[in-house]
PDB file of N, CA and C in Angstrom:
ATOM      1  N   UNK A   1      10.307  -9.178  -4.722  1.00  0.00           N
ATOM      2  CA  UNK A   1       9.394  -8.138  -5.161  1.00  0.00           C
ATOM      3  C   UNK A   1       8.051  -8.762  -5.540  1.00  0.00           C
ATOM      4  N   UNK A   2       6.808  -7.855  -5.212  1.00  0.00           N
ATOM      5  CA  UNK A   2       5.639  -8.428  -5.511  1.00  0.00           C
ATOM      6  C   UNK A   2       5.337  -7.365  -6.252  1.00  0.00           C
ATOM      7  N   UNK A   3       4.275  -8.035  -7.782  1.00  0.00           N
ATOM      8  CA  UNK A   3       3.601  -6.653  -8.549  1.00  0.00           C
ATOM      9  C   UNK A   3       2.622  -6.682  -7.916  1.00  0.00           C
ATOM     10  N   UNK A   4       2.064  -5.412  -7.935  1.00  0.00           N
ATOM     11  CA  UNK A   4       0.834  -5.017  -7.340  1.00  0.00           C
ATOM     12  C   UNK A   4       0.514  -3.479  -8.546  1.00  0.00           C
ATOM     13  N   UNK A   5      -0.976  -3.859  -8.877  1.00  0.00           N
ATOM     14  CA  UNK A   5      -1.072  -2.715  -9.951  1.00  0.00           C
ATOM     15  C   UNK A   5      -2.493  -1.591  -9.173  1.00  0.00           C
ATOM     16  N   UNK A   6      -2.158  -0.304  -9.480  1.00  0.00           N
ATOM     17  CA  UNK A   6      -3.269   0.243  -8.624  1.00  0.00           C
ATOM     18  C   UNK A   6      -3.765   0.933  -9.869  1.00  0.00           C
ATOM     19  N   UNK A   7      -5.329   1.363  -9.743  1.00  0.00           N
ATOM     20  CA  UNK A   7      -5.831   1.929 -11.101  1.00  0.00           C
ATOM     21  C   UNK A   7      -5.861   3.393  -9.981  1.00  0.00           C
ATOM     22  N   UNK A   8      -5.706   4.279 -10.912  1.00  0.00           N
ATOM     23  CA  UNK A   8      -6.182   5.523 -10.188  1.00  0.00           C
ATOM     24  C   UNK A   8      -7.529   6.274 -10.686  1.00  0.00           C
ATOM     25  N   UNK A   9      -8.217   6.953 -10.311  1.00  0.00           N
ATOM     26  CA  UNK A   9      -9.496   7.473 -10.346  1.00  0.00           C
ATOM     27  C   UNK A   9     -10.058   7.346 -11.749  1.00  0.00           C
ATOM     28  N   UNK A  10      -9.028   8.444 -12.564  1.00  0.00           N
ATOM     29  CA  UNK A  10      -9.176   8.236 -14.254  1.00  0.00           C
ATOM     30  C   UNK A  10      -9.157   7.641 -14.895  1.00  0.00           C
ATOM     31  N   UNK A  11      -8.713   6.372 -14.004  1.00  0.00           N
ATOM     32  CA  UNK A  11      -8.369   4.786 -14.926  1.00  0.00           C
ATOM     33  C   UNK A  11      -6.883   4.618 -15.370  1.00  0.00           C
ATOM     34  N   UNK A  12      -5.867   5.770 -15.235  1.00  0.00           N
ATOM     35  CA  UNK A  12      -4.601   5.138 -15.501  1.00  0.00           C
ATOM     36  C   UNK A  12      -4.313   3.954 -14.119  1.00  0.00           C
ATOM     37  N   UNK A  13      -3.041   3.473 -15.016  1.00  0.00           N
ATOM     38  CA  UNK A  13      -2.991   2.186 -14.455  1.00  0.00           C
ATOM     39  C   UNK A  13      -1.225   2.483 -13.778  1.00  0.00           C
ATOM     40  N   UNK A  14      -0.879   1.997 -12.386  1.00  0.00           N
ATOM     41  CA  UNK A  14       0.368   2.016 -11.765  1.00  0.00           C
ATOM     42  C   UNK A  14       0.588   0.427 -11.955  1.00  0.00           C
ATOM     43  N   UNK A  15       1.630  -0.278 -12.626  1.00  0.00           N
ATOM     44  CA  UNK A  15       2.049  -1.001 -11.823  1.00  0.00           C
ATOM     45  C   UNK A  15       3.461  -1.014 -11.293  1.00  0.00           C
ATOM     46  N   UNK A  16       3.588  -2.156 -10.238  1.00  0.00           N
ATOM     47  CA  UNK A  16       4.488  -1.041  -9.703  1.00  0.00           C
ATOM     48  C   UNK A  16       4.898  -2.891  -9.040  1.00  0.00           C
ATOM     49  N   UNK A  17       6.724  -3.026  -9.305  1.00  0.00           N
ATOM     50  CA  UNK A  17       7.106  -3.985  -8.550  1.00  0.00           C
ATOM     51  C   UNK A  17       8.093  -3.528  -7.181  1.00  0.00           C
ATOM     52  N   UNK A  18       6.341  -4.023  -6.154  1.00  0.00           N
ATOM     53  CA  UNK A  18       6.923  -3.488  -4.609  1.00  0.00           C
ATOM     54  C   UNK A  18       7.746  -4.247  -4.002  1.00  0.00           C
ATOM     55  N   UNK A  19       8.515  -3.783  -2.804  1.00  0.00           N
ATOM     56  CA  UNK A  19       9.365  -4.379  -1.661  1.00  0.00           C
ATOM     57  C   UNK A  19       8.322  -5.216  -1.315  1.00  0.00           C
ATOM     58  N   UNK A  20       8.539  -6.607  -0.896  1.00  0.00           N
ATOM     59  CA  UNK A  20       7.945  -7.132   0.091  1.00  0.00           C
ATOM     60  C   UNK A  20       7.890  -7.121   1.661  1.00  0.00           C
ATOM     61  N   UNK A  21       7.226  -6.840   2.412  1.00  0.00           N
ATOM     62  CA  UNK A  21       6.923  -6.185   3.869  1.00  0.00           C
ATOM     63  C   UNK A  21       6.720  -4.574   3.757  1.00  0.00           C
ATOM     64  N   UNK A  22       6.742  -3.884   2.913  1.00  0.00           N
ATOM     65  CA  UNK A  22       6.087  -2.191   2.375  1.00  0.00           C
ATOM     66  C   UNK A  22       4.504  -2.714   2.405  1.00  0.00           C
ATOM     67  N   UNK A  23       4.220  -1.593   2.479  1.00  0.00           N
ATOM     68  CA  UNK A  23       2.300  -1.530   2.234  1.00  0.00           C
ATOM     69  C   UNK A  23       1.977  -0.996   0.778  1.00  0.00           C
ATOM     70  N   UNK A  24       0.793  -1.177   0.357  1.00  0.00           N
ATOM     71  CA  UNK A  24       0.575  -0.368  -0.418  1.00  0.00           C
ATOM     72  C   UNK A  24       0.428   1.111  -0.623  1.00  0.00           C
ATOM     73  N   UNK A  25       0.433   1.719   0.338  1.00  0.00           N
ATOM     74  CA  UNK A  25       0.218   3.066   0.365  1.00  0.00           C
ATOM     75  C   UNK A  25       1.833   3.461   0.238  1.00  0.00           C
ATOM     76  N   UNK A  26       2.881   2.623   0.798  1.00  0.00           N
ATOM     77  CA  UNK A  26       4.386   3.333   0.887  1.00  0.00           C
ATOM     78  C   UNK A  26       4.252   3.284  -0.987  1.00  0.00           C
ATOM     79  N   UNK A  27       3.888   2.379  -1.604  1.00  0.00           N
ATOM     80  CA  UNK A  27       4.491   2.207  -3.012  1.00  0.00           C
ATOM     81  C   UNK A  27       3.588   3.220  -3.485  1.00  0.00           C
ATOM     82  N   UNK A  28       2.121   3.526  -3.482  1.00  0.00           N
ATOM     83  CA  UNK A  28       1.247   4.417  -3.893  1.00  0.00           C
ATOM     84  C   UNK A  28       1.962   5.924  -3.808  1.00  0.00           C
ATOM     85  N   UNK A  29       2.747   6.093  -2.400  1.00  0.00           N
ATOM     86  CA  UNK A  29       3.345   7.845  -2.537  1.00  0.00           C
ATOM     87  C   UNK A  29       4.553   7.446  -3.468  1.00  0.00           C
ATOM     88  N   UNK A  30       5.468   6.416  -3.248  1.00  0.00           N
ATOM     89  CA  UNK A  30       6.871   6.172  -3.592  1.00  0.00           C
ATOM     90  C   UNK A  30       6.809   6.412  -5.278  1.00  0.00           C
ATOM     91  N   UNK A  31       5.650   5.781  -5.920  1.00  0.00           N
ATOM     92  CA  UNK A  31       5.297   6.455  -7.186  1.00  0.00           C
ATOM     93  C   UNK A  31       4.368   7.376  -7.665  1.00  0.00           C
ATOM     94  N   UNK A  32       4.226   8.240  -6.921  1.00  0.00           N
ATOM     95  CA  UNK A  32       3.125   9.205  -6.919  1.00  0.00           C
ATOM     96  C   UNK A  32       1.751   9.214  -7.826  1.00  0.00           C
ATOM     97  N   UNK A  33       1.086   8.259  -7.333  1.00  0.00           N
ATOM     98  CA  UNK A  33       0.041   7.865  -7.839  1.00  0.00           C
ATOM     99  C   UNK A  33      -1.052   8.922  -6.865  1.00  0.00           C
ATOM    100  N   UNK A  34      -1.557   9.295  -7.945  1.00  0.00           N
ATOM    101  CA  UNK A  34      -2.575  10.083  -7.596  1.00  0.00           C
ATOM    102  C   UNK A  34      -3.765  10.098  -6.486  1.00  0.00           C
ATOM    103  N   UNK A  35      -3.986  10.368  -5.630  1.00  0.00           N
ATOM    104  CA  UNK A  35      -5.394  10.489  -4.644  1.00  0.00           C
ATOM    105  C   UNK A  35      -5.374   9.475  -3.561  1.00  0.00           C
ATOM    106  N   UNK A  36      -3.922   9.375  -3.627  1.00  0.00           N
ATOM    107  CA  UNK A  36      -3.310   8.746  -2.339  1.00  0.00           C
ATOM    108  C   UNK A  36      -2.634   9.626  -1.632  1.00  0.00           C
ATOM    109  N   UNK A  37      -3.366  10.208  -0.068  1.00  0.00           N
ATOM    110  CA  UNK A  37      -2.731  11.350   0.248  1.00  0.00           C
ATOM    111  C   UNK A  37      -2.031  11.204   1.310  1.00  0.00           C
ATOM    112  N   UNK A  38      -1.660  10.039   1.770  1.00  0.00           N
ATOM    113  CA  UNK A  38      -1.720   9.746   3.394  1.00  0.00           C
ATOM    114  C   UNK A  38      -0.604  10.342   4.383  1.00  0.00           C
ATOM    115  N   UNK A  39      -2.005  10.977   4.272  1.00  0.00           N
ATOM    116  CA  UNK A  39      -1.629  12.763   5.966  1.00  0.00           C
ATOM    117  C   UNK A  39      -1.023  12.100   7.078  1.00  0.00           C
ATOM    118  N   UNK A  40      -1.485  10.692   7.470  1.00  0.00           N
ATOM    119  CA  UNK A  40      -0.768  10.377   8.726  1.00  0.00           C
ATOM    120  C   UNK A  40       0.289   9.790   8.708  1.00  0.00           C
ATOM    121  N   UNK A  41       1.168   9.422   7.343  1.00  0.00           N
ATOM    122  CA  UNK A  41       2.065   8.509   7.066  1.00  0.00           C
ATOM    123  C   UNK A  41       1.982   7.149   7.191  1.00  0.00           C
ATOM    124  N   UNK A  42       0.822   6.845   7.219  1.00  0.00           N
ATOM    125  CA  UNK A  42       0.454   5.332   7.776  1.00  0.00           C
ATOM    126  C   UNK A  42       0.462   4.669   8.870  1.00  0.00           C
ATOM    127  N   UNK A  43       0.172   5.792   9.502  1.00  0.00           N
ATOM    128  CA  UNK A  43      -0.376   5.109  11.022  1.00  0.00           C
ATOM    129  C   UNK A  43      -1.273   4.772  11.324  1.00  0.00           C
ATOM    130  N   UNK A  44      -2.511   4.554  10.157  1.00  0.00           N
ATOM    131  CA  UNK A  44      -3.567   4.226  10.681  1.00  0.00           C
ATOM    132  C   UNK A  44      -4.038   5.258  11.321  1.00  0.00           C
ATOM    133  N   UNK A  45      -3.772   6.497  11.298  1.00  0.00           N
ATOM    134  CA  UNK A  45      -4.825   7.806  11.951  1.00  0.00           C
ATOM    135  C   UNK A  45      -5.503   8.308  11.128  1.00  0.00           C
ATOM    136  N   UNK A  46      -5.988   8.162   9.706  1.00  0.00           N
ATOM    137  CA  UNK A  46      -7.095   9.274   8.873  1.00  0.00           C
ATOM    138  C   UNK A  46      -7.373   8.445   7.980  1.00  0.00           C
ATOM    139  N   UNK A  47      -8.014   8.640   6.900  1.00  0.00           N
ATOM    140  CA  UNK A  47      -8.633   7.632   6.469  1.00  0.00           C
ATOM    141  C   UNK A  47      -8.219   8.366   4.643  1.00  0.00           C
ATOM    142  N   UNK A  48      -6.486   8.726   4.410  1.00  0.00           N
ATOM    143  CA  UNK A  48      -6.693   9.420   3.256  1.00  0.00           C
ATOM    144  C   UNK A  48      -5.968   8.760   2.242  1.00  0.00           C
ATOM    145  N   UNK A  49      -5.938   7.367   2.822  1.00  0.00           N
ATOM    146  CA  UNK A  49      -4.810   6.612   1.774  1.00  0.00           C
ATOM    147  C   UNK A  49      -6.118   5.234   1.371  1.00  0.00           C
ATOM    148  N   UNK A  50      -7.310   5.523   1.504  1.00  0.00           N
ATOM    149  CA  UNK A  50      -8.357   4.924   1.159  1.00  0.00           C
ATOM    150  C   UNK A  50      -8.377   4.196  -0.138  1.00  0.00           C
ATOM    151  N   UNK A  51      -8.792   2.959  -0.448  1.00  0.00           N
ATOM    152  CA  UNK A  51      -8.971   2.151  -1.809  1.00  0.00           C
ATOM    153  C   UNK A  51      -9.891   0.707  -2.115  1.00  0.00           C
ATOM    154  N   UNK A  52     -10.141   0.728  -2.643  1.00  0.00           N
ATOM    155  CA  UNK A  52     -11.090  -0.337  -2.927  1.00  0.00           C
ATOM    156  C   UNK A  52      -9.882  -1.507  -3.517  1.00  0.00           C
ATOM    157  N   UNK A  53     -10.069  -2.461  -2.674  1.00  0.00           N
ATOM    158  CA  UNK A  53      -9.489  -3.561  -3.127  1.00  0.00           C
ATOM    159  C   UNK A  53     -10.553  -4.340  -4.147  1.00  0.00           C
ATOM    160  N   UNK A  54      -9.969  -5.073  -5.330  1.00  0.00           N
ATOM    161  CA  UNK A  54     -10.342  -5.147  -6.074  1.00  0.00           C
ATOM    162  C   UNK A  54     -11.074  -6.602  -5.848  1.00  0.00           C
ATOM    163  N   UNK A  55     -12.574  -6.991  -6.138  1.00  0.00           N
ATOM    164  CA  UNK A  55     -12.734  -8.026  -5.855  1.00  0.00           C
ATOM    165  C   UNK A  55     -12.544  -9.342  -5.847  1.00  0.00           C
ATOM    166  N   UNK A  56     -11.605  -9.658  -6.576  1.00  0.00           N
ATOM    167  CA  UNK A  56     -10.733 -11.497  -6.496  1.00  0.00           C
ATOM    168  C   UNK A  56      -9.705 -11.214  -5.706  1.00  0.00           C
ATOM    169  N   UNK A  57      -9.360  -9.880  -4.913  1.00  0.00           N
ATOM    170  CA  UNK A  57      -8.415 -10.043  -3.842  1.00  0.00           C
ATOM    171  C   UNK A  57      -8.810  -9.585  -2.511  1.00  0.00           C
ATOM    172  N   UNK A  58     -10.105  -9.723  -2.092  1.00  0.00           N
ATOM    173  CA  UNK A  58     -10.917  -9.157  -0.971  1.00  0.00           C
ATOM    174  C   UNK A  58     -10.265 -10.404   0.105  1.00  0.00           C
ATOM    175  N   UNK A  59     -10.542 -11.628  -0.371  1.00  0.00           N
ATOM    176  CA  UNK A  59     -10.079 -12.716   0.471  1.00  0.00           C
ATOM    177  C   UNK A  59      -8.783 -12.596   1.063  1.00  0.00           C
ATOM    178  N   UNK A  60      -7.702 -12.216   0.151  1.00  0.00           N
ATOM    179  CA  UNK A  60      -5.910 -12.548   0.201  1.00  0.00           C
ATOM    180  C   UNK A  60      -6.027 -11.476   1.245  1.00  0.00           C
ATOM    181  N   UNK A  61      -6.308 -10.329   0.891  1.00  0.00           N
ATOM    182  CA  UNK A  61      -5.696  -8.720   2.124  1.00  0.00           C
ATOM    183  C   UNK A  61      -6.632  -9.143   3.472  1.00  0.00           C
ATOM    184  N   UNK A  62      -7.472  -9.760   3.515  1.00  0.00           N
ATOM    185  CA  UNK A  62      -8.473  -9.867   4.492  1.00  0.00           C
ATOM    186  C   UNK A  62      -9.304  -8.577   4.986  1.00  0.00           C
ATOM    187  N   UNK A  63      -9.829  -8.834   6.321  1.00  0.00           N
ATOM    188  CA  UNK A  63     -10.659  -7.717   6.972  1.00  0.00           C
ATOM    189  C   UNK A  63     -10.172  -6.991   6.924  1.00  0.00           C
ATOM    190  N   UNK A  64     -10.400  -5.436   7.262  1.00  0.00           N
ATOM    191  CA  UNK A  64      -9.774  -4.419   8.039  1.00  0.00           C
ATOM    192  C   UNK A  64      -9.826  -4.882   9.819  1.00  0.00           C
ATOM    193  N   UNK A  65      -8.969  -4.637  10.634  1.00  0.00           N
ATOM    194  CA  UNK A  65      -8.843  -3.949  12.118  1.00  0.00           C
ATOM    195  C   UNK A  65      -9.978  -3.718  12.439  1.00  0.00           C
ATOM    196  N   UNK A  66     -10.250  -3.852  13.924  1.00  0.00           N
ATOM    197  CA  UNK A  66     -10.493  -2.750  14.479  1.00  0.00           C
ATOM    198  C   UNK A  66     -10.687  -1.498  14.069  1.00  0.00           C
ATOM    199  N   UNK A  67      -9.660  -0.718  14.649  1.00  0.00           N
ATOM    200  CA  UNK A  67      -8.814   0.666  14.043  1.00  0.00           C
ATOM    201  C   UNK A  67      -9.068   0.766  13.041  1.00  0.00           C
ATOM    202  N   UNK A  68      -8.590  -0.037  11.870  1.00  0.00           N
ATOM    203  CA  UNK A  68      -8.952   0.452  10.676  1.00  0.00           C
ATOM    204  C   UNK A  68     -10.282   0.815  10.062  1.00  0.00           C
ATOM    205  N   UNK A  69     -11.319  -0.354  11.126  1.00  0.00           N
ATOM    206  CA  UNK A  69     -12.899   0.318  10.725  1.00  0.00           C
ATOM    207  C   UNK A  69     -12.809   1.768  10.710  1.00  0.00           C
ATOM    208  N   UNK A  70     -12.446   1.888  12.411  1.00  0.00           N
ATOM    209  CA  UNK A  70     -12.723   3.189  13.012  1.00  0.00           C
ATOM    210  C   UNK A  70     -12.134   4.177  12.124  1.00  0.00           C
ATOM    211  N   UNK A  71     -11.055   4.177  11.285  1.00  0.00           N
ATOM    212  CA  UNK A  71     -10.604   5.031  10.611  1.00  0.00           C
ATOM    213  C   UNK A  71     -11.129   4.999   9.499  1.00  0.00           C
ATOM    214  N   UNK A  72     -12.039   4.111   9.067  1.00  0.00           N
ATOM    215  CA  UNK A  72     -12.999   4.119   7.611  1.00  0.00           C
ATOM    216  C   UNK A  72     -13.974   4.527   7.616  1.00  0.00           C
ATOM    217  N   UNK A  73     -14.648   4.699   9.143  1.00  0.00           N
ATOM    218  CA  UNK A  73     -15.765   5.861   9.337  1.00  0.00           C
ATOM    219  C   UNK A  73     -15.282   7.422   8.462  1.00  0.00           C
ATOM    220  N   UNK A  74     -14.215   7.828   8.359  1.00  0.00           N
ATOM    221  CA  UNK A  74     -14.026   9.257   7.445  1.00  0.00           C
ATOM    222  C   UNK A  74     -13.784   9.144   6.154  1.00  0.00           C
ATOM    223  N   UNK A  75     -13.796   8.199   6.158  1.00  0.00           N
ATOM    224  CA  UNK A  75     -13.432   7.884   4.372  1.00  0.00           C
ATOM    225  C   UNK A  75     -14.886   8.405   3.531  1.00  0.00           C
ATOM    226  N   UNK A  76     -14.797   8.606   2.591  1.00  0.00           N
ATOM    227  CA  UNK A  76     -15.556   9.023   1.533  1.00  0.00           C
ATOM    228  C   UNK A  76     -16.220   7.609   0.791  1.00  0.00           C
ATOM    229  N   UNK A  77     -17.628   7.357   0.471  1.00  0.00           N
ATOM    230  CA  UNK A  77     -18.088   6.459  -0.636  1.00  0.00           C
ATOM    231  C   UNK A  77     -17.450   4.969   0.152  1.00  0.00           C
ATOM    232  N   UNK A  78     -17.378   4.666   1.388  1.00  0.00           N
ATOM    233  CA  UNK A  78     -16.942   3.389   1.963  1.00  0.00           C
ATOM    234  C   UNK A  78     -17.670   2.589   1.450  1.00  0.00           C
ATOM    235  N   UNK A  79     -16.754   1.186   0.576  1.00  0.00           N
ATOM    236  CA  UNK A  79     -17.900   0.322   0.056  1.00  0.00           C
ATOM    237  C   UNK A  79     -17.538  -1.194   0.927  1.00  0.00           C
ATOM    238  N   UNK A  80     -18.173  -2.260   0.396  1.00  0.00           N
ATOM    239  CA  UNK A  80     -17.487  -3.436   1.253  1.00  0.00           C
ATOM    240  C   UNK A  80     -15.820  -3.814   0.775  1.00  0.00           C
ATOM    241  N   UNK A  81     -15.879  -3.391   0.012  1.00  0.00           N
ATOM    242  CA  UNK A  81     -14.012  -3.906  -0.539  1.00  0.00           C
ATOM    243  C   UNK A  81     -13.071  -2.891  -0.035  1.00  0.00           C
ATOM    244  N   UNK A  82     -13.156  -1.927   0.746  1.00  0.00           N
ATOM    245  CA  UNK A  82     -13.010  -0.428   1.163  1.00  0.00           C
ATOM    246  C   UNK A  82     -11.923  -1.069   2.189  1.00  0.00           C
ATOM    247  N   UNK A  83     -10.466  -0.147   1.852  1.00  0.00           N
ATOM    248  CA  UNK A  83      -9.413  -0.531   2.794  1.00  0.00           C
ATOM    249  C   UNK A  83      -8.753   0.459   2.927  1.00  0.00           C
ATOM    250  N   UNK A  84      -7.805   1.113   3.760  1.00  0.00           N
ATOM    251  CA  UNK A  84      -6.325   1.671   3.765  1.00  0.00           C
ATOM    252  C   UNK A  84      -5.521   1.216   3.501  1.00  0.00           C
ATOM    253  N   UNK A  85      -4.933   1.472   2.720  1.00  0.00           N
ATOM    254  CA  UNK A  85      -3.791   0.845   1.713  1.00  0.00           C
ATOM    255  C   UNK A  85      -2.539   0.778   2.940  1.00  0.00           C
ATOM    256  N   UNK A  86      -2.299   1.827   3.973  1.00  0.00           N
ATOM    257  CA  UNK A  86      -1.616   1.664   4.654  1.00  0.00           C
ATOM    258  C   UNK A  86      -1.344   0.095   5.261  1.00  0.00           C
ATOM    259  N   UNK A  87      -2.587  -0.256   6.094  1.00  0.00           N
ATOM    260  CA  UNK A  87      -2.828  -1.441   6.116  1.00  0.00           C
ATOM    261  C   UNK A  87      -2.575  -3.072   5.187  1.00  0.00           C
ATOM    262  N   UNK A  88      -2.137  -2.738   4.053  1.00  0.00           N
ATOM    263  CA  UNK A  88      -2.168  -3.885   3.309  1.00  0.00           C
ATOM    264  C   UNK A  88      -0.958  -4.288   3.054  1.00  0.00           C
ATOM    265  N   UNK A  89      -0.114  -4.676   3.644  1.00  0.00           N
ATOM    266  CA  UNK A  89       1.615  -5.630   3.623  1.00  0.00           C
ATOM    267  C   UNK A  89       1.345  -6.302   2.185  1.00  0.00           C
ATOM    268  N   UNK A  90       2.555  -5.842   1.530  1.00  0.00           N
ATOM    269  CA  UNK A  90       2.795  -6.840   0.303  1.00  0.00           C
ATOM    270  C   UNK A  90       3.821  -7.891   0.669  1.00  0.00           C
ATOM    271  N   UNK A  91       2.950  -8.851   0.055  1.00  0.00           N
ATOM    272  CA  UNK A  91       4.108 -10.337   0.115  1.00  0.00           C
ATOM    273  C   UNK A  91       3.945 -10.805  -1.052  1.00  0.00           C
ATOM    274  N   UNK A  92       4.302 -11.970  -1.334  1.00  0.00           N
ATOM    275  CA  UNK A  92       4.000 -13.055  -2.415  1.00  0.00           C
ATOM    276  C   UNK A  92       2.335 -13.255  -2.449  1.00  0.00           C
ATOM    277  N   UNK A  93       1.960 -13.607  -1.391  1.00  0.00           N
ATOM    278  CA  UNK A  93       0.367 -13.935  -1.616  1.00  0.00           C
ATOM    279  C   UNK A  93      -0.309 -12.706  -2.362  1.00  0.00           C
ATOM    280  N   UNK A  94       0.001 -11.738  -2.400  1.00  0.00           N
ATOM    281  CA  UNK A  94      -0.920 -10.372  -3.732  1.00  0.00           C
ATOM    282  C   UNK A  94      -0.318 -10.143  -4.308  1.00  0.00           C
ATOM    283  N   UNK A  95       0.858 -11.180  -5.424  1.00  0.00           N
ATOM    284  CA  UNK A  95       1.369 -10.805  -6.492  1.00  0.00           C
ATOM    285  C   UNK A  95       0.040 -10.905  -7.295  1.00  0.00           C
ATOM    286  N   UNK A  96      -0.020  -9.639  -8.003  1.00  0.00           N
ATOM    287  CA  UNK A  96      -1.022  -9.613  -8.627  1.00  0.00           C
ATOM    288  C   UNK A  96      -2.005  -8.482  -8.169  1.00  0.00           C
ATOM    289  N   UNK A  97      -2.106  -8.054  -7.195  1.00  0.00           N
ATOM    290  CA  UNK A  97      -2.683  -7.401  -6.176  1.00  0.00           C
ATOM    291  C   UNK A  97      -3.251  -6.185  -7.342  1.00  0.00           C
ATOM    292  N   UNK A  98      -4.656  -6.229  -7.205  1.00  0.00           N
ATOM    293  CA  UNK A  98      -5.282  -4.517  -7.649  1.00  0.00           C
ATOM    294  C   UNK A  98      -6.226  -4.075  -7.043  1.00  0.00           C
ATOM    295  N   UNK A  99      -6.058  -2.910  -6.936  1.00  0.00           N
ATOM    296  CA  UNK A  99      -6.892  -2.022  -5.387  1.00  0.00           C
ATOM    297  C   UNK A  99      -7.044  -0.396  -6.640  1.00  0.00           C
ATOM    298  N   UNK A 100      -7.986  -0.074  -6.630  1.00  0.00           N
ATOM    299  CA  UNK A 100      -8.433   0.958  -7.167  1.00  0.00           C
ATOM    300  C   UNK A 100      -8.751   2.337  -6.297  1.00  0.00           C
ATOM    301  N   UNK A 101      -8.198   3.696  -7.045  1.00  0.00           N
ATOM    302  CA  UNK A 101      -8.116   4.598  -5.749  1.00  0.00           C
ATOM    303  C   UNK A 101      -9.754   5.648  -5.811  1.00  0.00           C
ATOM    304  N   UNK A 102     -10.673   5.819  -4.894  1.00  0.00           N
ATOM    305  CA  UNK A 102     -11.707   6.391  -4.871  1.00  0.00           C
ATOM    306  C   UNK A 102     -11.349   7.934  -5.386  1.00  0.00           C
ATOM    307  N   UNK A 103     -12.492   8.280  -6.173  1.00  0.00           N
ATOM    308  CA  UNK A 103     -12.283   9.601  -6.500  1.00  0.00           C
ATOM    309  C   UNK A 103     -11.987  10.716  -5.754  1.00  0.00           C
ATOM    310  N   UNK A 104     -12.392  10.772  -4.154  1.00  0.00           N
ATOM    311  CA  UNK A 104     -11.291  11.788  -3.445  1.00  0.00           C
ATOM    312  C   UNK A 104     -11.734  10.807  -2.076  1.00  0.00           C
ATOM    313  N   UNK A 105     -10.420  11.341  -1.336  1.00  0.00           N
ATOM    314  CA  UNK A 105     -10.486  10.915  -0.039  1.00  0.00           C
ATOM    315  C   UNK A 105     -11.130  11.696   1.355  1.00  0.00           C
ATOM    316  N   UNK A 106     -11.176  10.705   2.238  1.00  0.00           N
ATOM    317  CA  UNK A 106     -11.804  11.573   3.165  1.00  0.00           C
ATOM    318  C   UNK A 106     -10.970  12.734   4.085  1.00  0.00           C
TER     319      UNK A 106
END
């Protein structure tokens, strides 16, 4: 298990000890953390499981995709730390992991 803590809009705080090989977005619905909506189930088709990775972990999750740009074109308030949580595999390397959820999605 890796912790990974997500702040949600209002500032409450999830943490949450995930499966390793889950994404963040499976643990974001699995504990119903708020303004994580993701319509496509994580396929990488919409851009509604959107989050700002937090900046001392921009390096560990890396770039977005391709695809995932293309799907961050609908996102709302895209900043440079701006990810789909779908996208982000928990392992050991983001124990620790915090990604903050934008006030609404696209």
């Amino acid at each position: 298990m890796t912790n990974i803590s997500i702040i949600a809009f209002d500032g409450t705080r999830f943490d949450i000890a995930a499966q390793d090989g889950s994404t963040v977005m499976e643990n974001a619905v699995r504990n119903s953390v708020p303004g994580i909506d993701a319509e496509c189930g994580g396929a990488c088709a919409c851009a509604t499981c959107h989050v700002y990775v937090d900046d001392a972990w921009t390096e560990k999750t890396g770039q977005p995709s391709a695809m995932e740009e293309d799907m961050l074109d609908f996102a709302v308030d895209v900043r440079p730390t701006s990810r789909l949580s779908c996208q982000i595999k928990v392992g050991p390397a983001l124990d620790g992991l915090i990604v903050h959820v934008p006030e609404r999605q696209g």
